[in-house]
PDB file of N, CA and C in Angstrom:
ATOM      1  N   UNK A   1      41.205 129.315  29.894  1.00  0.00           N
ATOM      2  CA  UNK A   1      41.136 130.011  31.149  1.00  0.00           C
ATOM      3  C   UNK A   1      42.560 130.252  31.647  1.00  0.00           C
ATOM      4  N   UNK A   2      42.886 131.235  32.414  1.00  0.00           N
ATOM      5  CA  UNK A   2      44.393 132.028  33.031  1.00  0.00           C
ATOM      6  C   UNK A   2      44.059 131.377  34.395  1.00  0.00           C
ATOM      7  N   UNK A   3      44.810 130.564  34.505  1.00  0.00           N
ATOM      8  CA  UNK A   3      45.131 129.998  36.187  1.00  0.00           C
ATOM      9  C   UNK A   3      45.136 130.994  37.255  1.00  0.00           C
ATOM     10  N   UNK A   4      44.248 130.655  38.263  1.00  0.00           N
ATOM     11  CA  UNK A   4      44.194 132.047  39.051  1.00  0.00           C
ATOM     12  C   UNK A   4      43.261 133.182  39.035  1.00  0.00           C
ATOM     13  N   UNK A   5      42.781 133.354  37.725  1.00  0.00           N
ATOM     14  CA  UNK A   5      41.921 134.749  37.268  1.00  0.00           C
ATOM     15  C   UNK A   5      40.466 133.627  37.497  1.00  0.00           C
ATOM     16  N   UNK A   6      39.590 134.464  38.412  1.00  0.00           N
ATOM     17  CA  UNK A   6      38.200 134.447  38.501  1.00  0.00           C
ATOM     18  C   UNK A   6      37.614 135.210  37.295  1.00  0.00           C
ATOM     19  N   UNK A   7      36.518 134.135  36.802  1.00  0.00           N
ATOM     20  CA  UNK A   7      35.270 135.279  35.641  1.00  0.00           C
ATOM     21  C   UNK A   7      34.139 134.821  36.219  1.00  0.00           C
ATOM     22  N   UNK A   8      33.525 135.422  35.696  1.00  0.00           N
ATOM     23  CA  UNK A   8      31.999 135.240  36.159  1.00  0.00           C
ATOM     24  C   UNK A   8      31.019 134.319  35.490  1.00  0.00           C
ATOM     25  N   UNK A   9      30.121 133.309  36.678  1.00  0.00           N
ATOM     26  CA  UNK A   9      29.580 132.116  36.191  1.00  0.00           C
ATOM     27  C   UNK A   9      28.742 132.822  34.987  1.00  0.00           C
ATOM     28  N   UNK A  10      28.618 132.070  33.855  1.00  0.00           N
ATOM     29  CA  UNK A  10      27.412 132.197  33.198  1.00  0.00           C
ATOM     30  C   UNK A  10      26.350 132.244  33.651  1.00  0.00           C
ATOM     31  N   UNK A  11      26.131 131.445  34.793  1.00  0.00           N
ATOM     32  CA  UNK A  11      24.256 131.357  34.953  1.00  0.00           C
ATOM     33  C   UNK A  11      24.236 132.515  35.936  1.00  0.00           C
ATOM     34  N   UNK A  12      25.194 132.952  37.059  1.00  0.00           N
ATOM     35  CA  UNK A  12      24.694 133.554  38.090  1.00  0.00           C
ATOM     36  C   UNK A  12      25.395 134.554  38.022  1.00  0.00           C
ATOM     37  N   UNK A  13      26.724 135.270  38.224  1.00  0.00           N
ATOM     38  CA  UNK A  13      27.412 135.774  37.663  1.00  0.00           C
ATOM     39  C   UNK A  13      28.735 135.616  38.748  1.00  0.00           C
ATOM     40  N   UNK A  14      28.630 134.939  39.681  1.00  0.00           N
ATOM     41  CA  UNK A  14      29.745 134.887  40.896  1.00  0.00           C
ATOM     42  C   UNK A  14      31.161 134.476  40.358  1.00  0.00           C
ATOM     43  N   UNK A  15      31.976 134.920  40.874  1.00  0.00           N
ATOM     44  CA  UNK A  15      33.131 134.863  40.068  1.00  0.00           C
ATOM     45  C   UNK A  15      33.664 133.280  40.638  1.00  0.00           C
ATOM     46  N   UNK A  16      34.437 132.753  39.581  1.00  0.00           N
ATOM     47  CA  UNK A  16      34.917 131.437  39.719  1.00  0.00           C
ATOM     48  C   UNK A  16      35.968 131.277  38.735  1.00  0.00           C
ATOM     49  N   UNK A  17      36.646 130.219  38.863  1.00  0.00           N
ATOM     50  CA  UNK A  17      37.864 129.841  38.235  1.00  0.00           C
ATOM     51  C   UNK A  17      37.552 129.357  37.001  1.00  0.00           C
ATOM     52  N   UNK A  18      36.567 128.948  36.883  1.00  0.00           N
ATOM     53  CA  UNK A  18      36.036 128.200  35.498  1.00  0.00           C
ATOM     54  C   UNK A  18      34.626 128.834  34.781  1.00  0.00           C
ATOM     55  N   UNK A  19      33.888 129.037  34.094  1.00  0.00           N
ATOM     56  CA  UNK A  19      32.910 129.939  33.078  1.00  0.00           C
ATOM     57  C   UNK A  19      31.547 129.454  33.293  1.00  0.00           C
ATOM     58  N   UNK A  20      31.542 128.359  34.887  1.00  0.00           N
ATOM     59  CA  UNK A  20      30.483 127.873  35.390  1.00  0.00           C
ATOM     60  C   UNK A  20      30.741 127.954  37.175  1.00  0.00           C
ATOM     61  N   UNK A  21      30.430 128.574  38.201  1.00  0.00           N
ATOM     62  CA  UNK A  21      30.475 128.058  39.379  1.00  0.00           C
ATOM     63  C   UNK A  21      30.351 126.583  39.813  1.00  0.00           C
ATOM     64  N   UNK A  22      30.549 126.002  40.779  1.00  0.00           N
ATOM     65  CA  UNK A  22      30.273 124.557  40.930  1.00  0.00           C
ATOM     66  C   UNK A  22      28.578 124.343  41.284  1.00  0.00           C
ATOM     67  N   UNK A  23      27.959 125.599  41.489  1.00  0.00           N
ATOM     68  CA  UNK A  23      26.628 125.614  42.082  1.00  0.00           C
ATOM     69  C   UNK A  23      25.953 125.141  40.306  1.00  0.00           C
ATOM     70  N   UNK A  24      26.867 125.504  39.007  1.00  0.00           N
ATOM     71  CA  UNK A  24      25.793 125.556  37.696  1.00  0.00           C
ATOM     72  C   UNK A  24      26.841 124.820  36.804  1.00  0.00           C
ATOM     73  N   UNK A  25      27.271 123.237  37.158  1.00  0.00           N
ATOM     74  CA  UNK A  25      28.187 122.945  36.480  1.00  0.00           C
ATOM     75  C   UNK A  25      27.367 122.465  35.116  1.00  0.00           C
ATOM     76  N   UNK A  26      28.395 122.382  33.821  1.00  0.00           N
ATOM     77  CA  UNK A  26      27.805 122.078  32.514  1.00  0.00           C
ATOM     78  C   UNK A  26      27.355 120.623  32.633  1.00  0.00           C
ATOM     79  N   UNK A  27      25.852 120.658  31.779  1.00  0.00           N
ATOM     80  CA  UNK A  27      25.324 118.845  31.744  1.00  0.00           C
ATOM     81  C   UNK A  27      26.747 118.308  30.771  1.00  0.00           C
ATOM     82  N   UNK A  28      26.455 117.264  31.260  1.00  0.00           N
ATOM     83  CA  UNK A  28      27.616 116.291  30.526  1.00  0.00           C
ATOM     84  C   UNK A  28      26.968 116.024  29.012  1.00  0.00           C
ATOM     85  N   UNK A  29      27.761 115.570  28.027  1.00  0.00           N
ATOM     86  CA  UNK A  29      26.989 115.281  26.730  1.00  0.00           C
ATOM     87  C   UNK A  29      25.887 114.181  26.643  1.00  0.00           C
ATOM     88  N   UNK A  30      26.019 113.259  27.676  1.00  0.00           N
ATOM     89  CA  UNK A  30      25.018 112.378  27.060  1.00  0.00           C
ATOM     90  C   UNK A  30      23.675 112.367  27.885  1.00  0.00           C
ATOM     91  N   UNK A  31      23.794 113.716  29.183  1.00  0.00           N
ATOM     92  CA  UNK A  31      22.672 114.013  29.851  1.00  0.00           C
ATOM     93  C   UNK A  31      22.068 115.187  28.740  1.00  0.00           C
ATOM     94  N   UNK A  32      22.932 115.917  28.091  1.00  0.00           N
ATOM     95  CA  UNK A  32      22.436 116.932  26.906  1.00  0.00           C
ATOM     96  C   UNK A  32      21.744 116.201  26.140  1.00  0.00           C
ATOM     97  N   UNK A  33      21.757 114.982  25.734  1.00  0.00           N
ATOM     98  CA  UNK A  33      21.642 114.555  24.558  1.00  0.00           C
ATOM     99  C   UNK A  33      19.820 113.661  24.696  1.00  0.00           C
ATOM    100  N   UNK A  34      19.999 113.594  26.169  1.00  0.00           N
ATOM    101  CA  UNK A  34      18.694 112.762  27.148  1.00  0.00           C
ATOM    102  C   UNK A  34      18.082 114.108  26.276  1.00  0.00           C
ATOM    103  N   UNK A  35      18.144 115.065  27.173  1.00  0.00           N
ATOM    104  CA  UNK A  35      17.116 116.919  26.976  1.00  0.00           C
ATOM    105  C   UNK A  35      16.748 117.107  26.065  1.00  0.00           C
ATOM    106  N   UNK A  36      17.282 116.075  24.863  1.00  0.00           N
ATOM    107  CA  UNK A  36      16.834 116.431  23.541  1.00  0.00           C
ATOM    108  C   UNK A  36      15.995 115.404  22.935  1.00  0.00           C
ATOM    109  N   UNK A  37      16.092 115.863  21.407  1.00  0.00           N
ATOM    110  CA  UNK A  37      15.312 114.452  20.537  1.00  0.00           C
ATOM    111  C   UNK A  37      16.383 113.105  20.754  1.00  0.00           C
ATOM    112  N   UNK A  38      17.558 113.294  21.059  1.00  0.00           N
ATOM    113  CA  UNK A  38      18.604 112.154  21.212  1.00  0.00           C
ATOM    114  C   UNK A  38      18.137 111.200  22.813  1.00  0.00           C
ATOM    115  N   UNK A  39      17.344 111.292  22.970  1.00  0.00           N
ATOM    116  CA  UNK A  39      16.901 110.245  23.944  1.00  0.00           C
ATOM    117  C   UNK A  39      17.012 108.789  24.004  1.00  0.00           C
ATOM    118  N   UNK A  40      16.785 108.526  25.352  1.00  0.00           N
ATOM    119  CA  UNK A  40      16.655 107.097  24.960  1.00  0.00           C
ATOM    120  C   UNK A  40      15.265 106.387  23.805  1.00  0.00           C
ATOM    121  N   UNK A  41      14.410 106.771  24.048  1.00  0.00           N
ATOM    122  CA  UNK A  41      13.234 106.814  23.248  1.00  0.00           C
ATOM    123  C   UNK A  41      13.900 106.188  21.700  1.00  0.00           C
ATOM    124  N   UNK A  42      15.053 107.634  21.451  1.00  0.00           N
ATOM    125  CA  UNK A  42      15.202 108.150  19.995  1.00  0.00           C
ATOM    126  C   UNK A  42      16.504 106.781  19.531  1.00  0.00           C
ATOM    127  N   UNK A  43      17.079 106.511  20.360  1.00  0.00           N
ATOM    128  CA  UNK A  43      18.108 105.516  20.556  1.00  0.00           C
ATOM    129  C   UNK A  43      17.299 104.114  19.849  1.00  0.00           C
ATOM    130  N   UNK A  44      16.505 103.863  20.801  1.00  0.00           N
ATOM    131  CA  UNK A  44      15.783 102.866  20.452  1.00  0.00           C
ATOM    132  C   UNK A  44      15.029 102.782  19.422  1.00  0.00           C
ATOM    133  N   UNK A  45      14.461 103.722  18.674  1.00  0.00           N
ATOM    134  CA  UNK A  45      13.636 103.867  17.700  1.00  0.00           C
ATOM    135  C   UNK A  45      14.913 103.620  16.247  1.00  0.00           C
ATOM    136  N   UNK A  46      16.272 104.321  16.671  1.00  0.00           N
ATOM    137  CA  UNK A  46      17.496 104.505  15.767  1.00  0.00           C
ATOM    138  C   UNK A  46      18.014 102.995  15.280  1.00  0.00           C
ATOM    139  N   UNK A  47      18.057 102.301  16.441  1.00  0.00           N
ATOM    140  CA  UNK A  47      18.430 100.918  16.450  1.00  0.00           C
ATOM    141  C   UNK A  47      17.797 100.511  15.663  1.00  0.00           C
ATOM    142  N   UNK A  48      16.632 100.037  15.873  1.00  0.00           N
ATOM    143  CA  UNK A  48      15.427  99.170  15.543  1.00  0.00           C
ATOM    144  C   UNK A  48      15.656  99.321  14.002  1.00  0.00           C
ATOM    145  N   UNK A  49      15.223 100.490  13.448  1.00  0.00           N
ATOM    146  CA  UNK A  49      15.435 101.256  11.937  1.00  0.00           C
ATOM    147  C   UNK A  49      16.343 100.009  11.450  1.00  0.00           C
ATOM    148  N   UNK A  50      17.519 100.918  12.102  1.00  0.00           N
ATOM    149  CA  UNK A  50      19.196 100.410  11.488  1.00  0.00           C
ATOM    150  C   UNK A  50      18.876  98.667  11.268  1.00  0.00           C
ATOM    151  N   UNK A  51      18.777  97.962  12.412  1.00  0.00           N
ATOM    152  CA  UNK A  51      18.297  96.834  12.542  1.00  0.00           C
ATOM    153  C   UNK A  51      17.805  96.003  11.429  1.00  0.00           C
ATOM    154  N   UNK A  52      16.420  96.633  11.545  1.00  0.00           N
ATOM    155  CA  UNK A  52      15.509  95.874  10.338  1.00  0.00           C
ATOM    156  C   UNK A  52      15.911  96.484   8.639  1.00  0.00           C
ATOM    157  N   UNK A  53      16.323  97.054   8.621  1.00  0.00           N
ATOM    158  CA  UNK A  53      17.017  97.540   7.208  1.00  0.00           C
ATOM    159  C   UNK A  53      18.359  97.751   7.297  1.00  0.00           C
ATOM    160  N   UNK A  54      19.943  97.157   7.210  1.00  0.00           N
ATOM    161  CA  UNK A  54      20.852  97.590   7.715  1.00  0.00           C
ATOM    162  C   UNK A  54      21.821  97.677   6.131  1.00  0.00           C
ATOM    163  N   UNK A  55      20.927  99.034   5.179  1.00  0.00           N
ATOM    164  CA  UNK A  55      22.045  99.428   4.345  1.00  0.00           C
ATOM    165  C   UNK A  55      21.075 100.816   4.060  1.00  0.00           C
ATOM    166  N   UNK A  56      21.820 101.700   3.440  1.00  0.00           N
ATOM    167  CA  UNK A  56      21.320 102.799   3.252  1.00  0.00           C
ATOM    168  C   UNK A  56      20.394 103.024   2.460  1.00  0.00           C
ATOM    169  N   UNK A  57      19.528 103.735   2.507  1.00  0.00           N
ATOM    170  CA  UNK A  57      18.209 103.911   1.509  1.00  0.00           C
ATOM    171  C   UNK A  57      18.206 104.543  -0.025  1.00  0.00           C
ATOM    172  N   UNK A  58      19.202 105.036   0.005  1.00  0.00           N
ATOM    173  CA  UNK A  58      19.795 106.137  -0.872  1.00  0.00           C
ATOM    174  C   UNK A  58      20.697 105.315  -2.072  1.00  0.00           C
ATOM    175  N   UNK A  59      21.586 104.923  -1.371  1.00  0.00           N
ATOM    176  CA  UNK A  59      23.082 104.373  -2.040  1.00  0.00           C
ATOM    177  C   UNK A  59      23.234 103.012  -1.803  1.00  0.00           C
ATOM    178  N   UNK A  60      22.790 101.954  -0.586  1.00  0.00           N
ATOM    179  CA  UNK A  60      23.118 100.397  -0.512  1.00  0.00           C
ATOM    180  C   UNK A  60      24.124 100.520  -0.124  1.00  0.00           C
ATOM    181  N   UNK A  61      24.667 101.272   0.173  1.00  0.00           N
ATOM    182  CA  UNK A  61      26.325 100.796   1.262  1.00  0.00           C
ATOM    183  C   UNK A  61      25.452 100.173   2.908  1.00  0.00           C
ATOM    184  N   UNK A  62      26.259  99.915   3.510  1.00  0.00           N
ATOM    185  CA  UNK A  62      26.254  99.142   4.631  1.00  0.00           C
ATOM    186  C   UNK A  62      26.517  99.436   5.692  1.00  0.00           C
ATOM    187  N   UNK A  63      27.731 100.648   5.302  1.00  0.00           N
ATOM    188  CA  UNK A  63      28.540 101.094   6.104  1.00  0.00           C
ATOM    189  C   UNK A  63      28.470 102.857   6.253  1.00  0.00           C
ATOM    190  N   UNK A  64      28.516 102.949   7.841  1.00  0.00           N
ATOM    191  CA  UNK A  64      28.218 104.016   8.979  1.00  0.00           C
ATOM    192  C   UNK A  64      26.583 104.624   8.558  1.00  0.00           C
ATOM    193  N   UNK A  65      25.938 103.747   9.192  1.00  0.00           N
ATOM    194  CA  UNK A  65      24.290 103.786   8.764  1.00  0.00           C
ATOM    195  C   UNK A  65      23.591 105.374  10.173  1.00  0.00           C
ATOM    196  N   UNK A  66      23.016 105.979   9.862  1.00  0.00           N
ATOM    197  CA  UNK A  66      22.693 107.064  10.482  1.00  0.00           C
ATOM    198  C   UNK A  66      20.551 106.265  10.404  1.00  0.00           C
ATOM    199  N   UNK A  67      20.015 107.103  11.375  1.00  0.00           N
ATOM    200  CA  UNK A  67      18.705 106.937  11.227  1.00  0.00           C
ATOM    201  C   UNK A  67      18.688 108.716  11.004  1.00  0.00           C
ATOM    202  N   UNK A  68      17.736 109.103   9.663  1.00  0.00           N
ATOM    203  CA  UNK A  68      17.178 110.428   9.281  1.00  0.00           C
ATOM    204  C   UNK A  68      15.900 110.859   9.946  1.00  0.00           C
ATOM    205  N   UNK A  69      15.871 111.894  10.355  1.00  0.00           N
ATOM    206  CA  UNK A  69      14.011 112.392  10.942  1.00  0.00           C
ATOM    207  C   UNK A  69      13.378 112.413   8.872  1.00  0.00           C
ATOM    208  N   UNK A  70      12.797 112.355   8.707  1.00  0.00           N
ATOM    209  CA  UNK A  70      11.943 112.998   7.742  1.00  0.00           C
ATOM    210  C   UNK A  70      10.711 114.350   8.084  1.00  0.00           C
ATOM    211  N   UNK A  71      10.174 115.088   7.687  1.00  0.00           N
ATOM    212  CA  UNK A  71       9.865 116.392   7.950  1.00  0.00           C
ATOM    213  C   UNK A  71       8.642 115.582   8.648  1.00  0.00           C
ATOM    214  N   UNK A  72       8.248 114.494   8.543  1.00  0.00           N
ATOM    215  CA  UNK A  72       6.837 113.964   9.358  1.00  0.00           C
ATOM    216  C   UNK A  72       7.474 113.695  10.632  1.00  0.00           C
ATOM    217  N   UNK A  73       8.345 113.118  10.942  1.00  0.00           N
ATOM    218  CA  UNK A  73       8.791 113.089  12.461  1.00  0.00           C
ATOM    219  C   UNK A  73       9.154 114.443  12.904  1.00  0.00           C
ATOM    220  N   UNK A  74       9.804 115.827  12.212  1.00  0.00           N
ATOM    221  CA  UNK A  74       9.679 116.824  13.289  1.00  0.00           C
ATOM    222  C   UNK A  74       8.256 117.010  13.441  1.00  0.00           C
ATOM    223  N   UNK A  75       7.358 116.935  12.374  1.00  0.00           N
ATOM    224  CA  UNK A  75       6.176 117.788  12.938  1.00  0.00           C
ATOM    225  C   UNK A  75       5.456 117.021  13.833  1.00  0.00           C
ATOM    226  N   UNK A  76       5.922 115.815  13.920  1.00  0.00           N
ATOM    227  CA  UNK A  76       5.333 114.791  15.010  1.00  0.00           C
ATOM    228  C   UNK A  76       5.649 115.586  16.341  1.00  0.00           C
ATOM    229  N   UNK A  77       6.922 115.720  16.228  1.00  0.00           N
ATOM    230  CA  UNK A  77       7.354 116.143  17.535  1.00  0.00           C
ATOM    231  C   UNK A  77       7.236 117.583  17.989  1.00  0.00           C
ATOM    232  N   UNK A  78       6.847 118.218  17.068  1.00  0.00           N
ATOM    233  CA  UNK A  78       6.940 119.765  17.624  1.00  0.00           C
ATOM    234  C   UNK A  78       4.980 119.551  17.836  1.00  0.00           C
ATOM    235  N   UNK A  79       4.191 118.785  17.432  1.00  0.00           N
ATOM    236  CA  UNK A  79       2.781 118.401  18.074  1.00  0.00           C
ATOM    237  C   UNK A  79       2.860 117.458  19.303  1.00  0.00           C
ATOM    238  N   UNK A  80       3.662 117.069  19.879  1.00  0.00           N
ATOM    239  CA  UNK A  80       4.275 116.377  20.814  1.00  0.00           C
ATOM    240  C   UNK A  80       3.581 115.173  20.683  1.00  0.00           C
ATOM    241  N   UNK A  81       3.766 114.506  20.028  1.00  0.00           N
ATOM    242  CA  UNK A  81       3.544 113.129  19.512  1.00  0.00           C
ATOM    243  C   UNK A  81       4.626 112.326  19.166  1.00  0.00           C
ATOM    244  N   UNK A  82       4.874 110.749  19.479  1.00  0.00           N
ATOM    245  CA  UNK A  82       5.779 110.516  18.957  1.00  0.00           C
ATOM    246  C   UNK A  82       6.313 109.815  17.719  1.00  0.00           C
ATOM    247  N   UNK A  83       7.980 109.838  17.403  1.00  0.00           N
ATOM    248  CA  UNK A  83       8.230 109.796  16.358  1.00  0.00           C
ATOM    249  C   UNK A  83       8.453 107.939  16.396  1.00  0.00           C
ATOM    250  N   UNK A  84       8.340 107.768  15.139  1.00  0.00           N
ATOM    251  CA  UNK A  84       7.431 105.954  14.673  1.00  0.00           C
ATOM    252  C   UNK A  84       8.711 105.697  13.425  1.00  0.00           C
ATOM    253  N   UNK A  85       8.895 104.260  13.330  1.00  0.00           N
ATOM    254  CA  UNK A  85       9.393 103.711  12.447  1.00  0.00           C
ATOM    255  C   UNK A  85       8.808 104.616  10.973  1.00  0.00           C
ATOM    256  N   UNK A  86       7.725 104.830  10.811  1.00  0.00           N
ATOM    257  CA  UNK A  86       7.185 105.054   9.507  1.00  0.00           C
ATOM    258  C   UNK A  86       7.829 106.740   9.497  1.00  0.00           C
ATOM    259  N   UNK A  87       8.335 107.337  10.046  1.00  0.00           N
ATOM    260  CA  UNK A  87       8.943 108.475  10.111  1.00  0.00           C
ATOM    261  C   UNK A  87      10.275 108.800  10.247  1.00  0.00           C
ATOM    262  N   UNK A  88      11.382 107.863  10.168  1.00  0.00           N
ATOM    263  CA  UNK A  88      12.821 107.584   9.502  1.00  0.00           C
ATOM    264  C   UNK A  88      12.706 106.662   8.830  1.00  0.00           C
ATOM    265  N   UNK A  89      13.780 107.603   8.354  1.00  0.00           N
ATOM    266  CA  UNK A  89      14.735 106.574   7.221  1.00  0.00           C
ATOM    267  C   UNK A  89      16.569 106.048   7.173  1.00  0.00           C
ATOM    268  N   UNK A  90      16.658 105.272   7.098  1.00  0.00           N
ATOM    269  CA  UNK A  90      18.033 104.502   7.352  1.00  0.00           C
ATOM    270  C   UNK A  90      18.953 104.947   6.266  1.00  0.00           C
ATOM    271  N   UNK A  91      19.801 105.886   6.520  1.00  0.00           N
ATOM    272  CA  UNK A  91      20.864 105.789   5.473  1.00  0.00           C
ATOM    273  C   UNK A  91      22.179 106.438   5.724  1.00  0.00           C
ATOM    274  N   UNK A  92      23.425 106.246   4.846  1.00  0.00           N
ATOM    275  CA  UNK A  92      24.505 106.673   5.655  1.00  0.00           C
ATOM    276  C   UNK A  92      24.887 107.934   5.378  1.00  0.00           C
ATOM    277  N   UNK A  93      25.612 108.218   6.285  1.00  0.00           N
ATOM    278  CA  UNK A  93      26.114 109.338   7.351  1.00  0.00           C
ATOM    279  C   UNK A  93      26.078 110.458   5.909  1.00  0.00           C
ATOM    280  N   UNK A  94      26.494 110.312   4.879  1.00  0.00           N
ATOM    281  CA  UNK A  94      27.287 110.643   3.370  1.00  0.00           C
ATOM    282  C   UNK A  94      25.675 111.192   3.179  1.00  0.00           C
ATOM    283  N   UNK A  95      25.087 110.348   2.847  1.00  0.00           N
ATOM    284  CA  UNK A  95      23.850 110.771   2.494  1.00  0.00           C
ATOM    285  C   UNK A  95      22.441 111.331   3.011  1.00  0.00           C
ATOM    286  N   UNK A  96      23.100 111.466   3.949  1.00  0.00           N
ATOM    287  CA  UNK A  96      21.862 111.791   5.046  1.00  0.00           C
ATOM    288  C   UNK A  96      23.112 113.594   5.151  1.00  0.00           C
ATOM    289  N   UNK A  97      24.048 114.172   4.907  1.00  0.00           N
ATOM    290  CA  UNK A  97      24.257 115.011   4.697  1.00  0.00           C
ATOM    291  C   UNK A  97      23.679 115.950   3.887  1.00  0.00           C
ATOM    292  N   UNK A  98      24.167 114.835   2.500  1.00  0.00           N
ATOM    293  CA  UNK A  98      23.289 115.529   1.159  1.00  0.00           C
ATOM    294  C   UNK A  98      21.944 115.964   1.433  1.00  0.00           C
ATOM    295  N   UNK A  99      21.369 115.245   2.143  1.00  0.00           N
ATOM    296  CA  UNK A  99      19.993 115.590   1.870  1.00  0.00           C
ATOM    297  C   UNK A  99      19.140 116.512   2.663  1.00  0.00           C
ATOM    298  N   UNK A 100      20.231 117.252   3.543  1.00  0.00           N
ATOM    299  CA  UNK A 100      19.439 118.934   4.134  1.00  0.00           C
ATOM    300  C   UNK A 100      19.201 118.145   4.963  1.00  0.00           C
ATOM    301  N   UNK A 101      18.904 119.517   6.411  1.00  0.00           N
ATOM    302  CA  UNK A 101      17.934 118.579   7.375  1.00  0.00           C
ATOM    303  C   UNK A 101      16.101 119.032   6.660  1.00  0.00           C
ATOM    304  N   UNK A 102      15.426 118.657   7.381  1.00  0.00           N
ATOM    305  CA  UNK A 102      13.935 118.603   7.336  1.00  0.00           C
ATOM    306  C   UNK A 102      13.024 118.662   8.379  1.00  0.00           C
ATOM    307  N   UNK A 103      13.660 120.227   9.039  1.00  0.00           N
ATOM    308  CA  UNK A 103      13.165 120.800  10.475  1.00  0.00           C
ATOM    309  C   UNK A 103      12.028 122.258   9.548  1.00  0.00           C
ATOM    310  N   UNK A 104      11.350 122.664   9.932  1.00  0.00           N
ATOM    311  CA  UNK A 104      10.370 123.622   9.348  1.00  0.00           C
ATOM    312  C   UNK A 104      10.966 124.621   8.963  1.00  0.00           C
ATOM    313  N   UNK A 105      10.528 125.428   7.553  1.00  0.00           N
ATOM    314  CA  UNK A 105      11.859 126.108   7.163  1.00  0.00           C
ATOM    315  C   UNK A 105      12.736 125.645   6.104  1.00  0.00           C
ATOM    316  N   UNK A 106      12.978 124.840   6.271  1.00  0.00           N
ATOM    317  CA  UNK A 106      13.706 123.878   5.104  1.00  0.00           C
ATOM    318  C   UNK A 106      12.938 123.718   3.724  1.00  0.00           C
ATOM    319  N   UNK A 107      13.662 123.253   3.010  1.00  0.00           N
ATOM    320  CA  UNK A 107      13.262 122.821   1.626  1.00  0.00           C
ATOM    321  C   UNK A 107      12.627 121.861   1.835  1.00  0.00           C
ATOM    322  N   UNK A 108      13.215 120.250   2.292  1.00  0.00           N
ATOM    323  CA  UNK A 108      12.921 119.380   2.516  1.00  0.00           C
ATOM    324  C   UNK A 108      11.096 119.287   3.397  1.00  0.00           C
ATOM    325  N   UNK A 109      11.220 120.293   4.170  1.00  0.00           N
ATOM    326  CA  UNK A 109      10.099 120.252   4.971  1.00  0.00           C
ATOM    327  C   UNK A 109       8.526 120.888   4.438  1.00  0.00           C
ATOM    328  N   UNK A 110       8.881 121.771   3.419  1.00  0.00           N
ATOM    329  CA  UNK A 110       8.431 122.622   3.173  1.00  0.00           C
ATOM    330  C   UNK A 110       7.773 121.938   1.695  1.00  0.00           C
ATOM    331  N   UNK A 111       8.422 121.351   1.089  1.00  0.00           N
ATOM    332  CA  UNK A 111       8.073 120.324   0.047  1.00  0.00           C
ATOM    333  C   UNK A 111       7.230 119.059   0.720  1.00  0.00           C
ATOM    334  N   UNK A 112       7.145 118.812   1.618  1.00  0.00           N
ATOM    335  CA  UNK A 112       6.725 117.923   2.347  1.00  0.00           C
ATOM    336  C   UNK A 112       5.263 118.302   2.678  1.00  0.00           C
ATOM    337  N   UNK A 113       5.503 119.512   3.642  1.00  0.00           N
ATOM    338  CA  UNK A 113       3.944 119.629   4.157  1.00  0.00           C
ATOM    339  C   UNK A 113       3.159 120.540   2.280  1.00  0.00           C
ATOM    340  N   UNK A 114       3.645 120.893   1.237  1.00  0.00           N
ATOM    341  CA  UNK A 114       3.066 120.968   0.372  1.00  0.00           C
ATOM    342  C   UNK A 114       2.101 119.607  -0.425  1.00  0.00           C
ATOM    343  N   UNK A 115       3.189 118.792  -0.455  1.00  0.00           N
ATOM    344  CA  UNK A 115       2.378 117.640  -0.593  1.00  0.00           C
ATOM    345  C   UNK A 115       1.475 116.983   0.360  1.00  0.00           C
ATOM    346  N   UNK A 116       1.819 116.984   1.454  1.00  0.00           N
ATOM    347  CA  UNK A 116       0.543 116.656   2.628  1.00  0.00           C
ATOM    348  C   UNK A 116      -0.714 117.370   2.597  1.00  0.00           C
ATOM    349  N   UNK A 117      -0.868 118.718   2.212  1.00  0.00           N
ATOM    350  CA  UNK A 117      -1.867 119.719   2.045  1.00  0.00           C
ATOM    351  C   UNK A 117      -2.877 119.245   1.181  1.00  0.00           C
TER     352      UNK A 117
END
């Protein structure tokens, strides 16, 4: 932003110093993160995982452990149901790359609800 120069809010269009008025300031990241599947809910469900299994599923390292959706927890959630231990999987950050996400659409997902069928 140019010190001085008004643009116009995103949400409303009133001009302001910054690309939000103070009437539509941006959620902070970890109120973004509430709005989403990153909830507290999802926190707790992440822990627990990590917790009771604390090495990766994939590889046995130990280290920087991620909790994965598997394609049964999105479709849990896009039926608004919720997502259960039996619907992640614990593994690290490395390997939970490799392995695509598994949102509908995907390979991963799509191989999934084939075999569920």
């Amino acid at each position: 932003m140019i010190p001085g120069v008004l643009v116009p809010c995103g949400i409303c269009g009133v001009p302001s110093p910054q690309t939000r008025c103070p009437e539509h300031p941006r959620a902070t990241r970890a109120r973004e993160r509430d709005e989403t599947q990153y909830g507290r809910a999802w926190r707790n469900l992440s822990k627990r995982a990590r917790r009771l299994q604390p090495f990766c599923q994939d590889c046995g390292t130990k280290a920087n452990l991620t909790t994965d959706h598997t394609p049964a927890a999105h479709h849990a959630r896009l039926n608004r149901r919720p997502i259960t231990l039996a619907m992640v999987e614990v593994v690290c950050a490395s390997c939970n790359a490799k392995r695509g996400p598994a949102i509908p659409g995907s390979r991963r997902y799509e191989e999934w609800e084939a075999r569920s069928a």
